[in-house]
Each structure stands twice: as structure tokens, then as C-alpha cells.
C-alpha atoms as a PDB file:
ATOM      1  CA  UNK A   1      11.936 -23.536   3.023  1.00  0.00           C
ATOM      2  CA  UNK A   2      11.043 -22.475  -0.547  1.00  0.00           C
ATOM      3  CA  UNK A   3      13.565 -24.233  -3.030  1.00  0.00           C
ATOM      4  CA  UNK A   4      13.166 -25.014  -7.058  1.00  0.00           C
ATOM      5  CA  UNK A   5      13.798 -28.107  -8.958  1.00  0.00           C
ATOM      6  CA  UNK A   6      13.670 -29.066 -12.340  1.00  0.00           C
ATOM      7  CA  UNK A   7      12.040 -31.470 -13.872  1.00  0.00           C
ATOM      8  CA  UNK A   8      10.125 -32.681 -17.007  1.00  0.00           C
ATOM      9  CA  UNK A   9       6.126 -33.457 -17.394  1.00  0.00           C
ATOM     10  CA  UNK A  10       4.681 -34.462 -20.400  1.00  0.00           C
ATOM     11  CA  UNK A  11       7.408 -32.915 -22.391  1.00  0.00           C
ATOM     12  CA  UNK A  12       7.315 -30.032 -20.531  1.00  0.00           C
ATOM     13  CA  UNK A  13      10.204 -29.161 -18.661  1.00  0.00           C
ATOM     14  CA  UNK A  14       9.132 -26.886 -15.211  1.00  0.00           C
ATOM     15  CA  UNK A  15      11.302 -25.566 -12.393  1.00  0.00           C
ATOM     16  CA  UNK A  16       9.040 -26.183  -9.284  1.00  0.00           C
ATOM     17  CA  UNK A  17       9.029 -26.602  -5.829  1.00  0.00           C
ATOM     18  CA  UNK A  18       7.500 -30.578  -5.306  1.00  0.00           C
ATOM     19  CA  UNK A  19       6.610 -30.142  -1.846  1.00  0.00           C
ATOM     20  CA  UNK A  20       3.531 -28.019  -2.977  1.00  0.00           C
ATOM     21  CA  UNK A  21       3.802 -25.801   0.072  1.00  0.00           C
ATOM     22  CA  UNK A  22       0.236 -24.384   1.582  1.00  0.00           C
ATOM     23  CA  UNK A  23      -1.446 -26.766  -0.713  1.00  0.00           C
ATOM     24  CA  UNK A  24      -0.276 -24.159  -3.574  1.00  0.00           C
ATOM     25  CA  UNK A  25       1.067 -25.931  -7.171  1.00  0.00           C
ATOM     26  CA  UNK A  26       3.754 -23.529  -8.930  1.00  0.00           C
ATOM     27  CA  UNK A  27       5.733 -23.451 -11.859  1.00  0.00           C
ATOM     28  CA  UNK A  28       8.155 -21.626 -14.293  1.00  0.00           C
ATOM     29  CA  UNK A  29       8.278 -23.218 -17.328  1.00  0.00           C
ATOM     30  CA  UNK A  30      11.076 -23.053 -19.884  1.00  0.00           C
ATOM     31  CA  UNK A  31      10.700 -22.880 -23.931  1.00  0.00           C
ATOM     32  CA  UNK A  32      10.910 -26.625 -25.141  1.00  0.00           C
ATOM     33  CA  UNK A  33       7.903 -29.212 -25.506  1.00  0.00           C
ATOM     34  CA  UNK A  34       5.296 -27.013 -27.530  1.00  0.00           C
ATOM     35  CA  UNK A  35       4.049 -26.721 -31.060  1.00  0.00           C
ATOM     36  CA  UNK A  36       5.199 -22.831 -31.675  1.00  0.00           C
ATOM     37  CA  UNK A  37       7.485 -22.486 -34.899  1.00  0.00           C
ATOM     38  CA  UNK A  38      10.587 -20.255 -35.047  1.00  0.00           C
ATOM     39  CA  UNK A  39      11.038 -17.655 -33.575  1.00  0.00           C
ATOM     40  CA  UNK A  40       8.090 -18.774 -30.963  1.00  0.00           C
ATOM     41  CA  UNK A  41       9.391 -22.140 -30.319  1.00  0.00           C
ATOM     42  CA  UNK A  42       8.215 -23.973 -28.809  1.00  0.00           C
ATOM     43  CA  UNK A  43       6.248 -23.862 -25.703  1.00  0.00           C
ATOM     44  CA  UNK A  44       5.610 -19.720 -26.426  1.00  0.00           C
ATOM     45  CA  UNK A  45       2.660 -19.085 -23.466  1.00  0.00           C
ATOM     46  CA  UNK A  46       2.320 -15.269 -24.756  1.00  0.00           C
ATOM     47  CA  UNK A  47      -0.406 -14.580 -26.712  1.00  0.00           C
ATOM     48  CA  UNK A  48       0.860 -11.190 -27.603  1.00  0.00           C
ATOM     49  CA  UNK A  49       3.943 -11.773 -29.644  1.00  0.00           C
ATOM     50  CA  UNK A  50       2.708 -12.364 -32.881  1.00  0.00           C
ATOM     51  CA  UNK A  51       1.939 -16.301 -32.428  1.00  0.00           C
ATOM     52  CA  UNK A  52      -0.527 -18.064 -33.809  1.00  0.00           C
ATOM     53  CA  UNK A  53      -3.770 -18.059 -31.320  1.00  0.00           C
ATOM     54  CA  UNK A  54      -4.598 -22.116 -31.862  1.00  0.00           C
ATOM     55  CA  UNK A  55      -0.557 -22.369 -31.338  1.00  0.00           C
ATOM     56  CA  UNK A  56      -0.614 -20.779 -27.899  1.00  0.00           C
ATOM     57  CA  UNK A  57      -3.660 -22.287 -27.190  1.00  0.00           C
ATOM     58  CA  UNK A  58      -2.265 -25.657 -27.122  1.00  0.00           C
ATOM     59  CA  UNK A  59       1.110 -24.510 -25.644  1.00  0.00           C
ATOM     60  CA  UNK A  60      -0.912 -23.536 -22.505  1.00  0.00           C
ATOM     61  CA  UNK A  61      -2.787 -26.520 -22.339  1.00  0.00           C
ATOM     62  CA  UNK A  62       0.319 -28.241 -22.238  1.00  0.00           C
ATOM     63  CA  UNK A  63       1.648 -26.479 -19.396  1.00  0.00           C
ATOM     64  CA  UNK A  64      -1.016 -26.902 -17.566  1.00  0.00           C
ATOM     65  CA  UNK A  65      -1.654 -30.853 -17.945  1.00  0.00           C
ATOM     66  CA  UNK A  66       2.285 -30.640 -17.145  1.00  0.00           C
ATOM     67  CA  UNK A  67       1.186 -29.372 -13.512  1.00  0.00           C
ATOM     68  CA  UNK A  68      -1.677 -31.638 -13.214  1.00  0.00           C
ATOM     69  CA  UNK A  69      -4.625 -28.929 -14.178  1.00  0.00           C
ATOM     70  CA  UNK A  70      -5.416 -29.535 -18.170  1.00  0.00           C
ATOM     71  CA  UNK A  71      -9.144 -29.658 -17.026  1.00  0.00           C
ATOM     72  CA  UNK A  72      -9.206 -25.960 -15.711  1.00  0.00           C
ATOM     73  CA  UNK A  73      -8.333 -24.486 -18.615  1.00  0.00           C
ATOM     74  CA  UNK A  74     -11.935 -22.918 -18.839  1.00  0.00           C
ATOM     75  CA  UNK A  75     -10.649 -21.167 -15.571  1.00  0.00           C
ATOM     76  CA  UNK A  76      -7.192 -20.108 -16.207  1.00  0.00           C
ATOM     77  CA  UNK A  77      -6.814 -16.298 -15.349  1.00  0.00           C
ATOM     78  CA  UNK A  78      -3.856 -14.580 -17.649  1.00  0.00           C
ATOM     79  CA  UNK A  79      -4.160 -11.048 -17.270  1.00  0.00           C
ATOM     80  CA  UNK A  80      -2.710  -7.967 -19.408  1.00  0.00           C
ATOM     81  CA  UNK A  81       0.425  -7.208 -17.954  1.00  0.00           C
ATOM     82  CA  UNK A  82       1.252  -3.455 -18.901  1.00  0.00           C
ATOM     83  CA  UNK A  83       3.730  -2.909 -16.224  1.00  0.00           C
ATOM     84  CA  UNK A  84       2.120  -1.326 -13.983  1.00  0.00           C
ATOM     85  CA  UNK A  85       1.520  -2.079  -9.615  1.00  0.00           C
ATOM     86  CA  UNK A  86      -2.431  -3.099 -10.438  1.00  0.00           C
ATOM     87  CA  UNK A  87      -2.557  -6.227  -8.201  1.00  0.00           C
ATOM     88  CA  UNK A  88      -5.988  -7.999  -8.861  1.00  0.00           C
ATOM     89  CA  UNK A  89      -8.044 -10.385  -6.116  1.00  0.00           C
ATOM     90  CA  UNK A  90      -9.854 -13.581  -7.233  1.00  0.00           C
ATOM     91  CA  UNK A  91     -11.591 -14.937  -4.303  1.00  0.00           C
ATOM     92  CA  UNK A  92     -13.963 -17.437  -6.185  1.00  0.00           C
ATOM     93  CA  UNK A  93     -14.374 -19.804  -8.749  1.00  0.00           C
ATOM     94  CA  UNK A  94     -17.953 -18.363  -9.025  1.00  0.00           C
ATOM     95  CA  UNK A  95     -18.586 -18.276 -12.635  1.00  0.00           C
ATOM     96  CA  UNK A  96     -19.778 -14.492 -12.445  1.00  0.00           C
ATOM     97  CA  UNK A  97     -17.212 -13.686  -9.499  1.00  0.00           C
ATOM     98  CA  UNK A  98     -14.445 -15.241 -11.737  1.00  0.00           C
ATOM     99  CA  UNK A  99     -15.622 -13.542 -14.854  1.00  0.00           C
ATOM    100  CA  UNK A 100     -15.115 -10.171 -13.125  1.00  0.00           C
ATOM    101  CA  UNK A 101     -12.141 -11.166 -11.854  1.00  0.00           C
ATOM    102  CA  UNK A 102     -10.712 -11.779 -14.911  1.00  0.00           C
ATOM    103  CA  UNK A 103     -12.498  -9.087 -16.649  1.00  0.00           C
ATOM    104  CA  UNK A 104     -10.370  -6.900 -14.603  1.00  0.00           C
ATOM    105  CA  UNK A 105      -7.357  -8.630 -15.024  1.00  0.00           C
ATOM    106  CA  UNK A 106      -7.587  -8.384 -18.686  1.00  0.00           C
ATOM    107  CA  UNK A 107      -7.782  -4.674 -18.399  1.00  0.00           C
ATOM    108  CA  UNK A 108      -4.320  -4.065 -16.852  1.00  0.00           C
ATOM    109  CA  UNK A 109      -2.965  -6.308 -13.941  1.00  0.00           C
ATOM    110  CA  UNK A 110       0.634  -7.280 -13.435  1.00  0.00           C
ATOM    111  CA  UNK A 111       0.072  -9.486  -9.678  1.00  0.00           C
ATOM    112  CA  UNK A 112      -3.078 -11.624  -9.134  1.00  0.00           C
ATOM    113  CA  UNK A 113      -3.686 -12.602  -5.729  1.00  0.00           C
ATOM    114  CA  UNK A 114      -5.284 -16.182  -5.595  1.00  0.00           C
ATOM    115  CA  UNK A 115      -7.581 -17.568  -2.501  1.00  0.00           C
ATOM    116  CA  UNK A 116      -9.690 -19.916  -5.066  1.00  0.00           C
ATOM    117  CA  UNK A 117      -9.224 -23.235  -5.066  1.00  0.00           C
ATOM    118  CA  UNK A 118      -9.261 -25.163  -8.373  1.00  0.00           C
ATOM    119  CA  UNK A 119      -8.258 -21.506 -10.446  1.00  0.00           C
ATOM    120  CA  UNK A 120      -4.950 -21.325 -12.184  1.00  0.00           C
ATOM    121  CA  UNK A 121      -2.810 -18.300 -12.685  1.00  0.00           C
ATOM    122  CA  UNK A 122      -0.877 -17.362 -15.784  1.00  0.00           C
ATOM    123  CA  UNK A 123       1.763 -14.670 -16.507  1.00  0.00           C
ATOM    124  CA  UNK A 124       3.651 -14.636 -18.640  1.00  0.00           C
ATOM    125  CA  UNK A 125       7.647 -13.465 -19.624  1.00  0.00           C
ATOM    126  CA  UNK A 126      10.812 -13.440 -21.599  1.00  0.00           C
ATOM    127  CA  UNK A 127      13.708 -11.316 -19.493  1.00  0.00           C
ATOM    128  CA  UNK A 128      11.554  -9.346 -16.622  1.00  0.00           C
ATOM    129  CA  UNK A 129      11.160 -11.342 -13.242  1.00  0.00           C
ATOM    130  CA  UNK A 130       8.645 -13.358 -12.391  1.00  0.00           C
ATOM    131  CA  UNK A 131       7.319 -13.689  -8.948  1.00  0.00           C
ATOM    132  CA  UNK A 132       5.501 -16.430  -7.179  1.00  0.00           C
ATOM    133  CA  UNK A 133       4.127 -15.850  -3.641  1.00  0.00           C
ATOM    134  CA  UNK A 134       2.457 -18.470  -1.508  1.00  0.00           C
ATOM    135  CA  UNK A 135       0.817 -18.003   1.974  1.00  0.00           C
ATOM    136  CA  UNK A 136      -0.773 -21.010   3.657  1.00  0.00           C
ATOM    137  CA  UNK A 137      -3.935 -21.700   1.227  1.00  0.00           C
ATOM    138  CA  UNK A 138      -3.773 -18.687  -1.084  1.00  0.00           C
ATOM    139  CA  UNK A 139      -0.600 -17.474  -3.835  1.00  0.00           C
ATOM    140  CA  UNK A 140       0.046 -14.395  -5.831  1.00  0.00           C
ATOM    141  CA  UNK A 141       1.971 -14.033  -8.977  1.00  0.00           C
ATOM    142  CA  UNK A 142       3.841 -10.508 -10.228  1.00  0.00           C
ATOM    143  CA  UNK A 143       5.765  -9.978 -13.068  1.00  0.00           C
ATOM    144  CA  UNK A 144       8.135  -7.625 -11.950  1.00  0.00           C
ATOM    145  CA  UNK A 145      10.036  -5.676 -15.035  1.00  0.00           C
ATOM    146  CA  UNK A 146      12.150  -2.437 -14.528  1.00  0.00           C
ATOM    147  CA  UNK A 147       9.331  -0.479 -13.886  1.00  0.00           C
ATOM    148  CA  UNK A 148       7.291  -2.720 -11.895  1.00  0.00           C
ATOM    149  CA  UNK A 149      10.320  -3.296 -10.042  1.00  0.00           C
ATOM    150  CA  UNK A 150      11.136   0.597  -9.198  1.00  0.00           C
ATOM    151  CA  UNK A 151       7.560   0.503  -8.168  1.00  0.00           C
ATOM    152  CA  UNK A 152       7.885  -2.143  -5.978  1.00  0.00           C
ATOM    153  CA  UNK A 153       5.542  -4.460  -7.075  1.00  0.00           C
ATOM    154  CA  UNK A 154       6.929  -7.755  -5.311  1.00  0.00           C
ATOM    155  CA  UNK A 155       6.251  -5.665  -2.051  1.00  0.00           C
ATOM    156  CA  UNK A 156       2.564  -4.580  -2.642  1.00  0.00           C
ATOM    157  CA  UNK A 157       1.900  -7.951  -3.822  1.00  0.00           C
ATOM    158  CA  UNK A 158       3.021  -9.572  -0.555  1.00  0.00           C
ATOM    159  CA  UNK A 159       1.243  -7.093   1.731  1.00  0.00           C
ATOM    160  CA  UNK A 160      -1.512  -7.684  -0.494  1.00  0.00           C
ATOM    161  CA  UNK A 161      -1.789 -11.218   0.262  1.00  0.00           C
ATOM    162  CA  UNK A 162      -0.940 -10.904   3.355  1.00  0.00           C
ATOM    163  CA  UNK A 163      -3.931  -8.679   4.054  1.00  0.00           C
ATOM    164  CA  UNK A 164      -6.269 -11.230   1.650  1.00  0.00           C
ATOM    165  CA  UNK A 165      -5.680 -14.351   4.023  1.00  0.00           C
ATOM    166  CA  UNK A 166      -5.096 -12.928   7.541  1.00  0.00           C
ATOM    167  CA  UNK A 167      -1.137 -13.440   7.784  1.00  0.00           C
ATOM    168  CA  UNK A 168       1.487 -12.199   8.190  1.00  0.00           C
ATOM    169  CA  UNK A 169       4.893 -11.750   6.181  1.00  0.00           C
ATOM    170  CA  UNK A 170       7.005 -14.163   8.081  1.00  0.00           C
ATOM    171  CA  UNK A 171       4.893 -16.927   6.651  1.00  0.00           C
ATOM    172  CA  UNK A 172       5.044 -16.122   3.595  1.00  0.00           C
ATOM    173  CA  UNK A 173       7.313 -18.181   0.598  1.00  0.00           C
ATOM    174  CA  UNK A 174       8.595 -16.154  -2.470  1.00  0.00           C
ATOM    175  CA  UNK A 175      10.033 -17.895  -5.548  1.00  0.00           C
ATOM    176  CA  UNK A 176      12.126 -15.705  -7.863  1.00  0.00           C
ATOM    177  CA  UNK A 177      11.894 -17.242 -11.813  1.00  0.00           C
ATOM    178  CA  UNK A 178      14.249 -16.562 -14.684  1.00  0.00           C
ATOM    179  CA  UNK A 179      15.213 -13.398 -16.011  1.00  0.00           C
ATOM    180  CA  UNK A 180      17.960 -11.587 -17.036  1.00  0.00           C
ATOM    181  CA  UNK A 181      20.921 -11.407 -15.061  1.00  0.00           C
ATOM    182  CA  UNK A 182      22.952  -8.488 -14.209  1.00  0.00           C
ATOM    183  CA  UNK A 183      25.859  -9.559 -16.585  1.00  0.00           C
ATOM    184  CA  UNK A 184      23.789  -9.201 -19.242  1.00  0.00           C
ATOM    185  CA  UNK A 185      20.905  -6.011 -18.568  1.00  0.00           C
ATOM    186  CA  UNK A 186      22.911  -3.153 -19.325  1.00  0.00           C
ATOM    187  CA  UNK A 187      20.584   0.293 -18.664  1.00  0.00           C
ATOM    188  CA  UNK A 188      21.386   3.988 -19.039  1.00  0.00           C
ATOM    189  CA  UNK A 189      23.434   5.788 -16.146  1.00  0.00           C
ATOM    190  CA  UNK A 190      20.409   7.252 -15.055  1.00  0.00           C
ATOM    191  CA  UNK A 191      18.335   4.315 -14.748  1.00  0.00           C
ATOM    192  CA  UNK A 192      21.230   2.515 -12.524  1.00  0.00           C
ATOM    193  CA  UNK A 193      21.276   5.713 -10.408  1.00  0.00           C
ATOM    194  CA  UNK A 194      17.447   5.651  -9.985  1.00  0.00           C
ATOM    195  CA  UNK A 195      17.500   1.887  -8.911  1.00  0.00           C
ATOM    196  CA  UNK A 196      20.791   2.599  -6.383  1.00  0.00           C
ATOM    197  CA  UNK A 197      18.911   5.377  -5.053  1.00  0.00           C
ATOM    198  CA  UNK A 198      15.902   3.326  -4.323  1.00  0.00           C
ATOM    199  CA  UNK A 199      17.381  -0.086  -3.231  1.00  0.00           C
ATOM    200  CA  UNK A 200      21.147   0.754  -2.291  1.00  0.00           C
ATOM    201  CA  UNK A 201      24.468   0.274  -4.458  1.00  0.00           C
ATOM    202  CA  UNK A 202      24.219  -3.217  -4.303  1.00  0.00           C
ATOM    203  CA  UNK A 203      21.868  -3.151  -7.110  1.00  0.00           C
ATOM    204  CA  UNK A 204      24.280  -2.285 -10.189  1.00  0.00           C
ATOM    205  CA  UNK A 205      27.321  -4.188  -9.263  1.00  0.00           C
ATOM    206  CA  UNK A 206      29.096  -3.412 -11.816  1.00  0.00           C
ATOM    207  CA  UNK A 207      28.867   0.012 -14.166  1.00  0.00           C
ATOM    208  CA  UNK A 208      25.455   0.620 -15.693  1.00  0.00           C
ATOM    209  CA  UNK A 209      24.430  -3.306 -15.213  1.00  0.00           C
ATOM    210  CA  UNK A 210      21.503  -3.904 -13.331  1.00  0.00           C
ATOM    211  CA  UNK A 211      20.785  -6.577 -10.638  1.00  0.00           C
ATOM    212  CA  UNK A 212      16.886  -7.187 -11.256  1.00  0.00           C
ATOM    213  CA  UNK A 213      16.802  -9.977  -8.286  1.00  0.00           C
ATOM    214  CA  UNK A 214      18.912  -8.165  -5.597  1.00  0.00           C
ATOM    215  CA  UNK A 215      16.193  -5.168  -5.923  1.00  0.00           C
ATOM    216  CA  UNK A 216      13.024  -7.822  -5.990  1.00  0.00           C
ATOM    217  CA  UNK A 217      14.719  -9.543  -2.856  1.00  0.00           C
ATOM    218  CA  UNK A 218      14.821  -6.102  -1.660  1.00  0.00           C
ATOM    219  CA  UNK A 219      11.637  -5.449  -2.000  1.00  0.00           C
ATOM    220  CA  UNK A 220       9.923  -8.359  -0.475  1.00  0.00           C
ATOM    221  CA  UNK A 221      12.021  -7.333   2.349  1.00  0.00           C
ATOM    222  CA  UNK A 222      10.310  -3.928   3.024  1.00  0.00           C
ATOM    223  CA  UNK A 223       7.491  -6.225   3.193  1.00  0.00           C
ATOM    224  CA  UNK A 224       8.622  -8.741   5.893  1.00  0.00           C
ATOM    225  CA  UNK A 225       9.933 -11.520   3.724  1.00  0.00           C
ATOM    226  CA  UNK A 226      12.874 -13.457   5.538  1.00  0.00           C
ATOM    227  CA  UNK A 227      15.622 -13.412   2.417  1.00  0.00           C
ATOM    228  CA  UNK A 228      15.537 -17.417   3.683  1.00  0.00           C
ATOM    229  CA  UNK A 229      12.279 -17.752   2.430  1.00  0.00           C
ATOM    230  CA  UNK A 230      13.206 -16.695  -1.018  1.00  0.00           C
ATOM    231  CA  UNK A 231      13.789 -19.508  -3.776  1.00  0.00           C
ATOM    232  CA  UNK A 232      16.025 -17.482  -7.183  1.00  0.00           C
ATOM    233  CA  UNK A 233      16.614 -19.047 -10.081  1.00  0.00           C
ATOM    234  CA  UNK A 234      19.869 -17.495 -10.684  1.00  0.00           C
ATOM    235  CA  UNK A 235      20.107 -18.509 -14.715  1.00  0.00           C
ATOM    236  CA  UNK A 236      20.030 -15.512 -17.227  1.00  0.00           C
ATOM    237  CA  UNK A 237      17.629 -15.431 -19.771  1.00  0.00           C
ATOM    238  CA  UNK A 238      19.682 -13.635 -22.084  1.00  0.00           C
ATOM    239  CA  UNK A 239      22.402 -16.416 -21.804  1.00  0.00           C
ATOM    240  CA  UNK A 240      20.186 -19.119 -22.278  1.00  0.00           C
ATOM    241  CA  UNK A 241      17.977 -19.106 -24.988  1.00  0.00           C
ATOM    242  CA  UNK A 242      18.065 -22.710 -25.699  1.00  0.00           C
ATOM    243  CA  UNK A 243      15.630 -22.706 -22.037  1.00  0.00           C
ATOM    244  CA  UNK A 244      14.022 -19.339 -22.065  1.00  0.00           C
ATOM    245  CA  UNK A 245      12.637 -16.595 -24.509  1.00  0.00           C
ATOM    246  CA  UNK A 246      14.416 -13.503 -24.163  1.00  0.00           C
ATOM    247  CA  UNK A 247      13.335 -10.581 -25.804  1.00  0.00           C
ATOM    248  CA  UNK A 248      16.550  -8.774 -25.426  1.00  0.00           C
ATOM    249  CA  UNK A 249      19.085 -11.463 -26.670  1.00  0.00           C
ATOM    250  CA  UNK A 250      16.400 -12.154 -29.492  1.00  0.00           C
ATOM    251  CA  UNK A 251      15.864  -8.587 -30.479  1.00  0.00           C
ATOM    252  CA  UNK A 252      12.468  -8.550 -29.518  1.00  0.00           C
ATOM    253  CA  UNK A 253      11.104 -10.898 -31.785  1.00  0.00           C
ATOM    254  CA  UNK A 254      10.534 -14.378 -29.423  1.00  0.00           C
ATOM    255  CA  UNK A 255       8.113 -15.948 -27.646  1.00  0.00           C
ATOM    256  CA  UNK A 256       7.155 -15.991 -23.509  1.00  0.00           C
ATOM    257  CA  UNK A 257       7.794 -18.662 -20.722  1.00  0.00           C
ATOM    258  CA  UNK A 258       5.304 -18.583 -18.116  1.00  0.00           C
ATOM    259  CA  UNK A 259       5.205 -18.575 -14.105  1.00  0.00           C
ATOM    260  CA  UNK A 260       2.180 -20.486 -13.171  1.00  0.00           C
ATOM    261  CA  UNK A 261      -0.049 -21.654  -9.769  1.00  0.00           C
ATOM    262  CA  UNK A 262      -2.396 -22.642  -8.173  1.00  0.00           C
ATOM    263  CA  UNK A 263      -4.387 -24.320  -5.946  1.00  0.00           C
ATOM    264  CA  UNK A 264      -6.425 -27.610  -6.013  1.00  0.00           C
ATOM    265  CA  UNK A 265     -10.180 -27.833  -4.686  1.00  0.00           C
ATOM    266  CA  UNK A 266     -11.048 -28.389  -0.854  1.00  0.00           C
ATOM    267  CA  UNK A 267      -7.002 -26.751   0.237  1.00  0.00           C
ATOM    268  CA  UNK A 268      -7.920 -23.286   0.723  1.00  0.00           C
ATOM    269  CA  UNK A 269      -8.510 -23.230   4.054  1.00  0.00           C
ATOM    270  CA  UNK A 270      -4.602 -24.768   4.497  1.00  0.00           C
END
């Protein structure tokens, strides 16, 4: 059963799952217990918000020591995200394998799909959805924003590690992460009417607002995913800035919390 907890490391306050399912380590941090100044502060993971690079630099070492993995920094994989569907596959902690892998990754990825031991996974956000997937011995992480949403990405990520590791959907545990809430993401009419065409009414419960985790529990659905297998943290970002960054309630100028896993050496093969 997939289920979230919070708790504080180092400074670092995480919402995790402690039972490390399928060997896999997870975690969404929130915005306190970094070095970032205003309007970054403080644990700001994004490098691509106008932060200082040696600031965000020590912000993600933080997080990661806070999950037990400060020494694979050298390793961590944080790709582009341009909201897109580009799911990305690193198999290997292979220096040349994992350079490619992140290579690619860098390029334009919004899921990674992890069966490497000992290689961490970054993404980063600040209102869209985060997504954490574990299988037995492998994970995937999404960020799923309107668009990637729409597109379905929380789907083609879990076929796509389903079809990496040999398994099959019912095994599968998803972990929604904070994001804006329906209350507070109000989109244009035609927007809502694109996202109740493609998920159902259920999806803008109320005029023009837009229910971000009823369409990604949707989605992983299509895909197989028992809605019981699905952890949500059901806080808004935009109503709680004093956890998480939120680029809409902060007018775009704020920093990003991250979702991050992975998996320690020799637990794999889980």
C-alpha cells in the first residue's frame, strides 16, 4: 500500500513513504532547510529560476544527504523538463551509459525510468504534479503539468516501466506530490472542456477550476494502476507557500521543490 509521511532530515523536511517499497527511496521535498534567499528560499532545487548556481548546488546536496544519498551526487540525473511525454531509460550506472543517459535527459525529458541501482532522480516543481512510480527494483518519475497531463504522461510512464522490468501494472505503486489544487487552478473554458472531454466531468468540479490529480489518477488508470495503489498529497501549492514554491501564487518569480528516488546498490533485482 503506497502511503506518504512527513518528516524532517537534516533540516530538510520530506514527505516519503518509510517502508522503501521494491527497495526504491522517494521523496517530495518542501521549501524550508536550504541556503536560497528571497524569493528562492530556501531549499529552491530548480536551477532554472534565476538562483544562484553554488545556491542550488548546495540545496540539492542537502536533499539528497536528507534521503541518505549525499555521496551520489556525481550521479544525480535532473533532466530538462519542457513539458513534453519524452520518457528517458537509465539502465546503468556505467559512466558512459549514464552520461548518455543523462545527455538525453538534458535535452528534453519530463519521466525518467530508473533500473540502476545507486542513481538518483531529480525533477523538479512549483504547482504542476509530480509523479513517483515504483515497480519491484526499478522507479520512474514524471512531472505532469497541464500539458503533460492532457498528454497523458503518468500513463506512458507506467507502461513504460512496466515494459523496462517485465511487470505488470497491478504491481505497480504511484505517489502523487504537491501541486495545485482545484480550488485554486482556475483555466480558460476551453481548457476545462478539453480536460472533461478527455478524462470525464469529474475533472473541473466546479466552473473553469481544474482537478490536476483526479485526471493523473485517471490516467494511471488507463494504464492498470489500482486507484488503491495511489498515495496524493492532497495540499495545494498555491495555498501553502510557507511549504511549497508556487509559481502561480508567487507570480512566477519563486523557486522549485523537488520529487526525488532512487535506488541503493545490490536491490535491483528486488
Amino acid at each position: 500500500m503506497a502511503s506518504l509521511t512527513r518528516q524532517t532530515s537534516g533540516g530538510v523536511t520530506l514527505l516519503t513513504d518509510e517502508s522503501r517499497p521494491g527497495g526504491v527511496t522517494l521523496a517530495f521535498t518542501e521549501r524550508t532547510g536550504g541556503v536560497s534567499a528571497a524569493p528562492y528560499a530556501s531549499l529552491n532545487l530548480g536551477a532554472r529560476c534565476g538562483d544562484e548556481a553554488a545556491r542550488v548546488a548546495e540545496n540539492r546536496r542537502r536533499a539528497l544527504a536528507a534521503v541518505g544519498a549525499e555521496g551520489l551526487l556525481d550521479r544525480l540525473v535532473v533532466p530538462h523538463q519542457v513539458h513534453g511525454d519524452h520518457v528517458v531509460s537509465v539502465r546503468s550506472a556505467e559512466p558512459a551509459a549514464l552520461a548518455a543517459a543523462r545527455a538525453e535527459a538534458e535535452a528534453g525529458a519530463d519521466a525518467v525510468v530508473c533500473t540502476a541501482p545507486g542513481v538518483p532522480v531529480l525533477m523538479c516543481f512549483a504547482d504542476c504534479v509530480p509523479v513517483v512510480l515504483v515497480a519491484p527494483g526499478a522507479f520512474a518519475v514524471a512531472h505532469s503539468g497541464w500539458r503533460g497531463t492532457i498528454a497523458r504522461i503518468a500513463e506512458k510512464c507506467a507502461r513504460a516501466l512496466c515494459a523496462e522490468v517485465g511487470c505488470v501494472p497491478s504491481e505497480l505503486l504511484a505517489y502523487v506530490g504537491p501541486h495545485v489544487g482545484a480550488a485554486d487552478y482556475e483555466v480558460s473554458e476551453e481548457l476545462a472542456a478539453r480536460f472533461a472531454a478527455e478524462f470525464g466531468p469529474s475533472v473541473v468540479p466546479t466552473p473553469r477550476h481544474l482537478d490536476l490529480t483526479a485526471a493523473v489518477v485517471s490516467a494511471l488508470a488507463s494504464a492498470g494502476v489500482d486507484e488503491k495503489s495511489v498515495a496524493v498529497c492532497d495540499v495545494s501549492t498555491a495555498s501553502a507557500t510557507n511549504r511549497f514554491f508556487s509559481y502561480r501564487a508567487e507570480s512566477g518569480e519563486t523557486g522549485r521543490h523537488g520529487a526525488i528516488a532512487l535506488m541503493g546498490a545490490g536491490e535491483a533485482t528486488l
